[in-house]
PDB file of N, CA and C in Angstrom:
ATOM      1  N   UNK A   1     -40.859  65.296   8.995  1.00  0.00           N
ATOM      2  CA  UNK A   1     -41.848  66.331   9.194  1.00  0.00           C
ATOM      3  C   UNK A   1     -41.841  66.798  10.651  1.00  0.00           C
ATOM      4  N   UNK A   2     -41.538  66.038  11.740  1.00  0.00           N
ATOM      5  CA  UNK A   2     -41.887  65.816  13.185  1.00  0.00           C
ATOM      6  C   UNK A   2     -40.549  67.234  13.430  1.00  0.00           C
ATOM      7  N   UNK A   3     -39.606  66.850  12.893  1.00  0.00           N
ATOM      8  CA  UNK A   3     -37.900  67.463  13.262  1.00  0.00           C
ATOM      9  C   UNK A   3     -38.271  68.510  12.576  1.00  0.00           C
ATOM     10  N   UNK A   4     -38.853  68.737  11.401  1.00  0.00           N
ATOM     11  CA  UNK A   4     -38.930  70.342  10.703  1.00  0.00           C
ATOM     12  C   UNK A   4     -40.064  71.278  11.371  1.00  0.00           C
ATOM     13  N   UNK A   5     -40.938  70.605  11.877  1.00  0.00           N
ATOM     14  CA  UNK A   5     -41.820  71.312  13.178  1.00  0.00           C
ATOM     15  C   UNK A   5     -41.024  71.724  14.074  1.00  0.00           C
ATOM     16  N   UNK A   6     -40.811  70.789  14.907  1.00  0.00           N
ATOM     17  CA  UNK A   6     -40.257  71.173  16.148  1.00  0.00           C
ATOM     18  C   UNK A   6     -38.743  72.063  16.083  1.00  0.00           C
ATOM     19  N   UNK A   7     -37.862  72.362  14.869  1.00  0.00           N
ATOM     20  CA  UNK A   7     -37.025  73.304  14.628  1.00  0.00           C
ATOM     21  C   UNK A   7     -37.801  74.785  14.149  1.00  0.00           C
ATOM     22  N   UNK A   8     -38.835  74.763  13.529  1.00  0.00           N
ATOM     23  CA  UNK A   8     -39.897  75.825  13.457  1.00  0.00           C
ATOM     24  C   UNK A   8     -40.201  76.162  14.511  1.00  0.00           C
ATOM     25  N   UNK A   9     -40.689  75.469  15.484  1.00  0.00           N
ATOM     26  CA  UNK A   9     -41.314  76.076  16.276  1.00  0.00           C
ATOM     27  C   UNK A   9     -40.372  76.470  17.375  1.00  0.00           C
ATOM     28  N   UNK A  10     -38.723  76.061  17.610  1.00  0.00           N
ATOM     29  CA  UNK A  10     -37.943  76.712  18.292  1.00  0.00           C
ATOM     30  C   UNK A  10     -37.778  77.935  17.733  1.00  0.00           C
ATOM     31  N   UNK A  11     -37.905  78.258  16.641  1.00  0.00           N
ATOM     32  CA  UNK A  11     -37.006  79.210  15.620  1.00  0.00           C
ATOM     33  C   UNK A  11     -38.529  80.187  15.899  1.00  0.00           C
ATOM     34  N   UNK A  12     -39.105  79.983  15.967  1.00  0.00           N
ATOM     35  CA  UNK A  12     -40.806  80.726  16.250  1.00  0.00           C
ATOM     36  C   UNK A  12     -40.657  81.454  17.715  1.00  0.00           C
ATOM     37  N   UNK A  13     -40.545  80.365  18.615  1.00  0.00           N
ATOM     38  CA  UNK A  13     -39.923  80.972  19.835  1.00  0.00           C
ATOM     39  C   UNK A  13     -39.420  81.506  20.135  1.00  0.00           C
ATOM     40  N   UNK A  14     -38.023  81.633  19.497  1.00  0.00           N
ATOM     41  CA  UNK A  14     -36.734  82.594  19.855  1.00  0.00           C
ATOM     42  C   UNK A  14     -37.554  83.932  19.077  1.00  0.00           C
ATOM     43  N   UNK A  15     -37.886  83.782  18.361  1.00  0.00           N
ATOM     44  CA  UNK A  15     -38.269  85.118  17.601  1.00  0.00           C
ATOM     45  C   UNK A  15     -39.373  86.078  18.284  1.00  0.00           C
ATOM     46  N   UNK A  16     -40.284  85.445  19.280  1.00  0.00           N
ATOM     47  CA  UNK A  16     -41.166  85.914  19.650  1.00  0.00           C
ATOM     48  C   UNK A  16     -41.181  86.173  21.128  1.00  0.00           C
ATOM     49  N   UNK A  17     -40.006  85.779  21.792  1.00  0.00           N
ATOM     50  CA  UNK A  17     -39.637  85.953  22.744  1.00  0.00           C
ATOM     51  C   UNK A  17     -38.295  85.885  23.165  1.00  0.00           C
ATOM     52  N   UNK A  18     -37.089  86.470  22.683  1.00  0.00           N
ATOM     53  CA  UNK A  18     -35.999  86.136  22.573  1.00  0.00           C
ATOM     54  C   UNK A  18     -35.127  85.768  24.385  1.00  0.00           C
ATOM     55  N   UNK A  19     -35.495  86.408  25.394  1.00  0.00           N
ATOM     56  CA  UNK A  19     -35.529  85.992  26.807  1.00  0.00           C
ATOM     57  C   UNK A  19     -35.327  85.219  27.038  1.00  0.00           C
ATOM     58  N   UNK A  20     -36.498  84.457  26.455  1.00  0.00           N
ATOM     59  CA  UNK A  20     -36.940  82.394  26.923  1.00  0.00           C
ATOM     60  C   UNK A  20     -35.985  81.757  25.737  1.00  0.00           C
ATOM     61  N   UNK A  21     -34.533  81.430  26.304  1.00  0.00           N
ATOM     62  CA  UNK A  21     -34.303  80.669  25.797  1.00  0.00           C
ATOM     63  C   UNK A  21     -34.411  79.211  25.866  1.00  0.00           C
ATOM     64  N   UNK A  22     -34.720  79.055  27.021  1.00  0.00           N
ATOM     65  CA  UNK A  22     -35.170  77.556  27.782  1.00  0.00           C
ATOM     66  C   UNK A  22     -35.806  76.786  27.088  1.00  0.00           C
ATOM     67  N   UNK A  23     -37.327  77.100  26.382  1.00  0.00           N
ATOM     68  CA  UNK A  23     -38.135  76.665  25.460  1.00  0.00           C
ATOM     69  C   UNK A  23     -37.331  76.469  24.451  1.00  0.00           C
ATOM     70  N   UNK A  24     -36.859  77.262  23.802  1.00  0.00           N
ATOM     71  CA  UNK A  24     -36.273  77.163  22.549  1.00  0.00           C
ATOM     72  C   UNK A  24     -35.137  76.034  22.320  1.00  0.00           C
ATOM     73  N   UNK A  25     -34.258  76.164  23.778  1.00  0.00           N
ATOM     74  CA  UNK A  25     -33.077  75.241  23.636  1.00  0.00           C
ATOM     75  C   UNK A  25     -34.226  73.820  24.052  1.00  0.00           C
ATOM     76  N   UNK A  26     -34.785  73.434  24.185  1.00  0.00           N
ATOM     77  CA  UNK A  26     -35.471  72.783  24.678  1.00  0.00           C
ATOM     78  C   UNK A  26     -36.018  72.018  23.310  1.00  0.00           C
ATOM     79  N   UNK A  27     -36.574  73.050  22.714  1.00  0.00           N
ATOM     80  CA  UNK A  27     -37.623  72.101  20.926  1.00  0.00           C
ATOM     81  C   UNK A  27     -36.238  72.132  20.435  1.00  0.00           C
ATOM     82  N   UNK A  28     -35.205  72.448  20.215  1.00  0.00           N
ATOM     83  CA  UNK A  28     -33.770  72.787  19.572  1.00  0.00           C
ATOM     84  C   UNK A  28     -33.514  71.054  19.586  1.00  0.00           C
ATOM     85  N   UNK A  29     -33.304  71.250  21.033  1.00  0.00           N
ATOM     86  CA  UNK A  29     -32.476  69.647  21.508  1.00  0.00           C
ATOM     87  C   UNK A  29     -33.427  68.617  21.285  1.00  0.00           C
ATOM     88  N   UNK A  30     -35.031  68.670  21.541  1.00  0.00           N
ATOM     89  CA  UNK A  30     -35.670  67.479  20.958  1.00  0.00           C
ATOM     90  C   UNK A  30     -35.633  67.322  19.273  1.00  0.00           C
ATOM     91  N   UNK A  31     -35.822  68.737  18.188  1.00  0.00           N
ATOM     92  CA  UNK A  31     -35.372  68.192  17.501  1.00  0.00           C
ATOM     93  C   UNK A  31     -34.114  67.623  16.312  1.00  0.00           C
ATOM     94  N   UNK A  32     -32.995  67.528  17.179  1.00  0.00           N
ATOM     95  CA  UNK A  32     -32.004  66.715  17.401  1.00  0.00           C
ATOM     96  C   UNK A  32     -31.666  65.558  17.598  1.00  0.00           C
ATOM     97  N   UNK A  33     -32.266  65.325  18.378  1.00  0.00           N
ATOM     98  CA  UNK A  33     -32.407  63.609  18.836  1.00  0.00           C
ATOM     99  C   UNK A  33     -33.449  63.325  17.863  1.00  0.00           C
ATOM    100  N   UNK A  34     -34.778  63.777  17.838  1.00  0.00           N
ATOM    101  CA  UNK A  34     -35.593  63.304  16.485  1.00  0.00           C
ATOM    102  C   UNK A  34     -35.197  63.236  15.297  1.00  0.00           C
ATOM    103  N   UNK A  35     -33.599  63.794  14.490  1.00  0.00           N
ATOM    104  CA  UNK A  35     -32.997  63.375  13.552  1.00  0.00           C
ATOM    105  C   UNK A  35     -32.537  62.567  14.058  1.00  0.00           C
ATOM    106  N   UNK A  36     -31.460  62.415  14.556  1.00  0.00           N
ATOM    107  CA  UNK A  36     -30.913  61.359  14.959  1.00  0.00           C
ATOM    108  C   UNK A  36     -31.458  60.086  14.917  1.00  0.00           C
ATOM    109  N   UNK A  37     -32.535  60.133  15.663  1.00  0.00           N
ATOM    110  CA  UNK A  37     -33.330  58.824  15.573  1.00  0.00           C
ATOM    111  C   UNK A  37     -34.008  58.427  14.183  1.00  0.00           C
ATOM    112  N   UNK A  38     -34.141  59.086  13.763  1.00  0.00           N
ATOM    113  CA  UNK A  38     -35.205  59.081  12.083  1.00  0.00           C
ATOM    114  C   UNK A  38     -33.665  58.913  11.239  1.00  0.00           C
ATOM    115  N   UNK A  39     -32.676  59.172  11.253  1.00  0.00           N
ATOM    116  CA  UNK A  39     -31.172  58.953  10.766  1.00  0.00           C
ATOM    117  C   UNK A  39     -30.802  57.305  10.857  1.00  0.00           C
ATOM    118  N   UNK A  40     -31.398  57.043  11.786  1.00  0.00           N
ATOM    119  CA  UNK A  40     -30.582  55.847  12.220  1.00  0.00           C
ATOM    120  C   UNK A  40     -31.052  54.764  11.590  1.00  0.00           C
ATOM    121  N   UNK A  41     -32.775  54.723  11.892  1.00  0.00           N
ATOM    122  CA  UNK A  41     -33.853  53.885  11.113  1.00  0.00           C
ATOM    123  C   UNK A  41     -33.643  54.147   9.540  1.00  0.00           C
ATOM    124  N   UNK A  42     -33.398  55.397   9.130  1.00  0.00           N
ATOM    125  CA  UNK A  42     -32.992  55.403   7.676  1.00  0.00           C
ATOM    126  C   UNK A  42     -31.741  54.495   7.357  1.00  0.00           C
ATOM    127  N   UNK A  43     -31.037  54.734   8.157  1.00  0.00           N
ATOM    128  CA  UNK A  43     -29.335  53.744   7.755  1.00  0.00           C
ATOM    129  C   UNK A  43     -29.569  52.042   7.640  1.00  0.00           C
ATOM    130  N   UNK A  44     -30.190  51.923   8.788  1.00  0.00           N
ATOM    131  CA  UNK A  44     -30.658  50.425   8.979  1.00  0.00           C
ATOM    132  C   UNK A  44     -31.348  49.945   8.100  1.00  0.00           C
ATOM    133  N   UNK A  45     -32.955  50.525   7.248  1.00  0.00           N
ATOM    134  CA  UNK A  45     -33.970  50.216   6.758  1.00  0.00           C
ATOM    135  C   UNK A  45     -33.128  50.515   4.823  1.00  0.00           C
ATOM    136  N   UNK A  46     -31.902  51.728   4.613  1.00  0.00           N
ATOM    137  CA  UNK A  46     -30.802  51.382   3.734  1.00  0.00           C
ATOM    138  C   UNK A  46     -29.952  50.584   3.631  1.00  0.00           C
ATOM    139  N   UNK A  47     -29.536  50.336   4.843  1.00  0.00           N
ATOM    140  CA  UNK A  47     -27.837  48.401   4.460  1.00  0.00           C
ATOM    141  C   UNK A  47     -29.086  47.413   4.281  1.00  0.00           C
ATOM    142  N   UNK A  48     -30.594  47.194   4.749  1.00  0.00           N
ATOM    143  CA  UNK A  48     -31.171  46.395   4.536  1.00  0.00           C
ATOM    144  C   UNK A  48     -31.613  46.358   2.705  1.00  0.00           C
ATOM    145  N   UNK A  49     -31.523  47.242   2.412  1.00  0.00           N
ATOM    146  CA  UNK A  49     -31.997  47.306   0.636  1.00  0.00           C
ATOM    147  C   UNK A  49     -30.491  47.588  -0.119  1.00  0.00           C
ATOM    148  N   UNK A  50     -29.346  47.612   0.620  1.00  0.00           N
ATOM    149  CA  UNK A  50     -28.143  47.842  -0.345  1.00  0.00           C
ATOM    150  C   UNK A  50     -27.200  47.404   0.194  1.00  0.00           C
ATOM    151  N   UNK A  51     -27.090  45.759   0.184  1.00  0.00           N
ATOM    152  CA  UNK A  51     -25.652  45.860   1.253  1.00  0.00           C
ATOM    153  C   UNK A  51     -24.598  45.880   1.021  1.00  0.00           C
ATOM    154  N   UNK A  52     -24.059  45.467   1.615  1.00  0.00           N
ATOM    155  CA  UNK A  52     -22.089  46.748   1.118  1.00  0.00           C
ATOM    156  C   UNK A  52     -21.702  45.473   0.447  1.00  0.00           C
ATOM    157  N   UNK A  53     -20.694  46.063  -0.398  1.00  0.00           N
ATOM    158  CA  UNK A  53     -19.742  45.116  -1.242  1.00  0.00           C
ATOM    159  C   UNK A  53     -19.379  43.755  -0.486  1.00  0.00           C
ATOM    160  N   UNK A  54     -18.919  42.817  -1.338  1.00  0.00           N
ATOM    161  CA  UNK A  54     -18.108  41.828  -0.911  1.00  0.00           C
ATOM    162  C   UNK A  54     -16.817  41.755   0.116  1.00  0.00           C
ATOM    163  N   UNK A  55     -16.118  42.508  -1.191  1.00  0.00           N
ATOM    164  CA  UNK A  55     -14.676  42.984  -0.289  1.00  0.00           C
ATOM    165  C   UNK A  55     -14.214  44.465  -1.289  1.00  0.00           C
ATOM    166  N   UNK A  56     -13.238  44.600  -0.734  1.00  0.00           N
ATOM    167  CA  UNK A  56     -13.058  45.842  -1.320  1.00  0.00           C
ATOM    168  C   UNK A  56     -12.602  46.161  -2.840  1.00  0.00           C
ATOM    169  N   UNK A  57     -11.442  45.301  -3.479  1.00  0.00           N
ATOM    170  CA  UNK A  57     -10.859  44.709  -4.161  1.00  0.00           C
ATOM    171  C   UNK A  57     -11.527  44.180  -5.279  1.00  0.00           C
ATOM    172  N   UNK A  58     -12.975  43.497  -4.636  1.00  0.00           N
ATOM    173  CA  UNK A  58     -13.838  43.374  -6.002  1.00  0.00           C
ATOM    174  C   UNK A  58     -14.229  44.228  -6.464  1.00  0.00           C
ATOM    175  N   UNK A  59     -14.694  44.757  -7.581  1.00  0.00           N
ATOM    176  CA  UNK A  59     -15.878  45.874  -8.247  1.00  0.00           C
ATOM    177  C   UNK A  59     -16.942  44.799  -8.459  1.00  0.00           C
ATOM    178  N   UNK A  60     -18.220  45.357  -8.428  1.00  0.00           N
ATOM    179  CA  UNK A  60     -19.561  44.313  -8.232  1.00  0.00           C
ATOM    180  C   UNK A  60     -20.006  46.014  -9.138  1.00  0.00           C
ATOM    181  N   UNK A  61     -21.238  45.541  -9.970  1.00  0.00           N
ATOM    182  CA  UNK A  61     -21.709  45.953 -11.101  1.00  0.00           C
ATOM    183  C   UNK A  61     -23.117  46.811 -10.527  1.00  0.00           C
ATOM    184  N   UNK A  62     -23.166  48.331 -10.371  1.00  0.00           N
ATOM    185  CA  UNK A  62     -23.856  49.031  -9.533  1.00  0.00           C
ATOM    186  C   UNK A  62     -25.481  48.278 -10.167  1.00  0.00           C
ATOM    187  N   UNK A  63     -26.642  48.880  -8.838  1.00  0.00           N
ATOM    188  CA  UNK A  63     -27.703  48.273  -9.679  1.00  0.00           C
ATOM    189  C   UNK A  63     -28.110  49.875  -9.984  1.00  0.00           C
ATOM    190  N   UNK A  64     -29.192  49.916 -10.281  1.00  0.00           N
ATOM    191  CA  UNK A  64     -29.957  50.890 -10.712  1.00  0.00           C
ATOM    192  C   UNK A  64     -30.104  52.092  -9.278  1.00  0.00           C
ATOM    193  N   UNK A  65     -30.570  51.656  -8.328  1.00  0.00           N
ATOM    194  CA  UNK A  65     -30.762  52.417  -7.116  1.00  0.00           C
ATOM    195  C   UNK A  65     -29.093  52.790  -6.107  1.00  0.00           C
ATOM    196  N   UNK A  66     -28.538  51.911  -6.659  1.00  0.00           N
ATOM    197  CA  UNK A  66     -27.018  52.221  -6.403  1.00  0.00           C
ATOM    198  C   UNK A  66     -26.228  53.150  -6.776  1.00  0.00           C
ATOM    199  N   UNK A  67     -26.375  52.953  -8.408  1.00  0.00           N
ATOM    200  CA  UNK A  67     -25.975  54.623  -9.615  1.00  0.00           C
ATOM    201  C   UNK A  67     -26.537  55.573  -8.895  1.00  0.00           C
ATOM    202  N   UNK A  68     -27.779  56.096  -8.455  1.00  0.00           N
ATOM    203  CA  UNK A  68     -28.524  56.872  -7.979  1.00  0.00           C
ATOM    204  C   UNK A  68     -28.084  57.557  -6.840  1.00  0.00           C
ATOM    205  N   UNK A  69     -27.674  56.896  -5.833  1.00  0.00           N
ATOM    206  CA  UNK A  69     -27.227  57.058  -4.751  1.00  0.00           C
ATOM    207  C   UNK A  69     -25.539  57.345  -4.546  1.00  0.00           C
TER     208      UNK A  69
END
């Protein structure tokens, strides 16, 4: 929600003042790093609920949230 604001409200900016790009590159690049960061905690807080195969060579029997994904 935080990253779809702050890309709104660059995209709000540029529109309402196209000049100032400063501001804009500015909410642009914070929210960037605010995916990024919300990306990362997603990856981590995912290998923690799905962790990777054994080895490669085996097939292991998907679970339910695995098919899904």
């Amino acid at each position: 929600v935080t990253a779809r604001w702050a890309a709104t409200q660059a995209d709000l900016v540029l529109q309402l003042d196209p000049s100032d790009l400063s501001a804009s590159s500015k909410l642009y690049r914070a929210t960037l790093i605010r995916c990024n960061c919300v990306t990362l905690r997603l990856k981590e807080q995912l290998a923690k609920l799905f962790p990777p195969c054994i080895s490669a060579g085996e097939v292991s029997k998907p679970s339910l949230m695995q098919d899904m994904v």
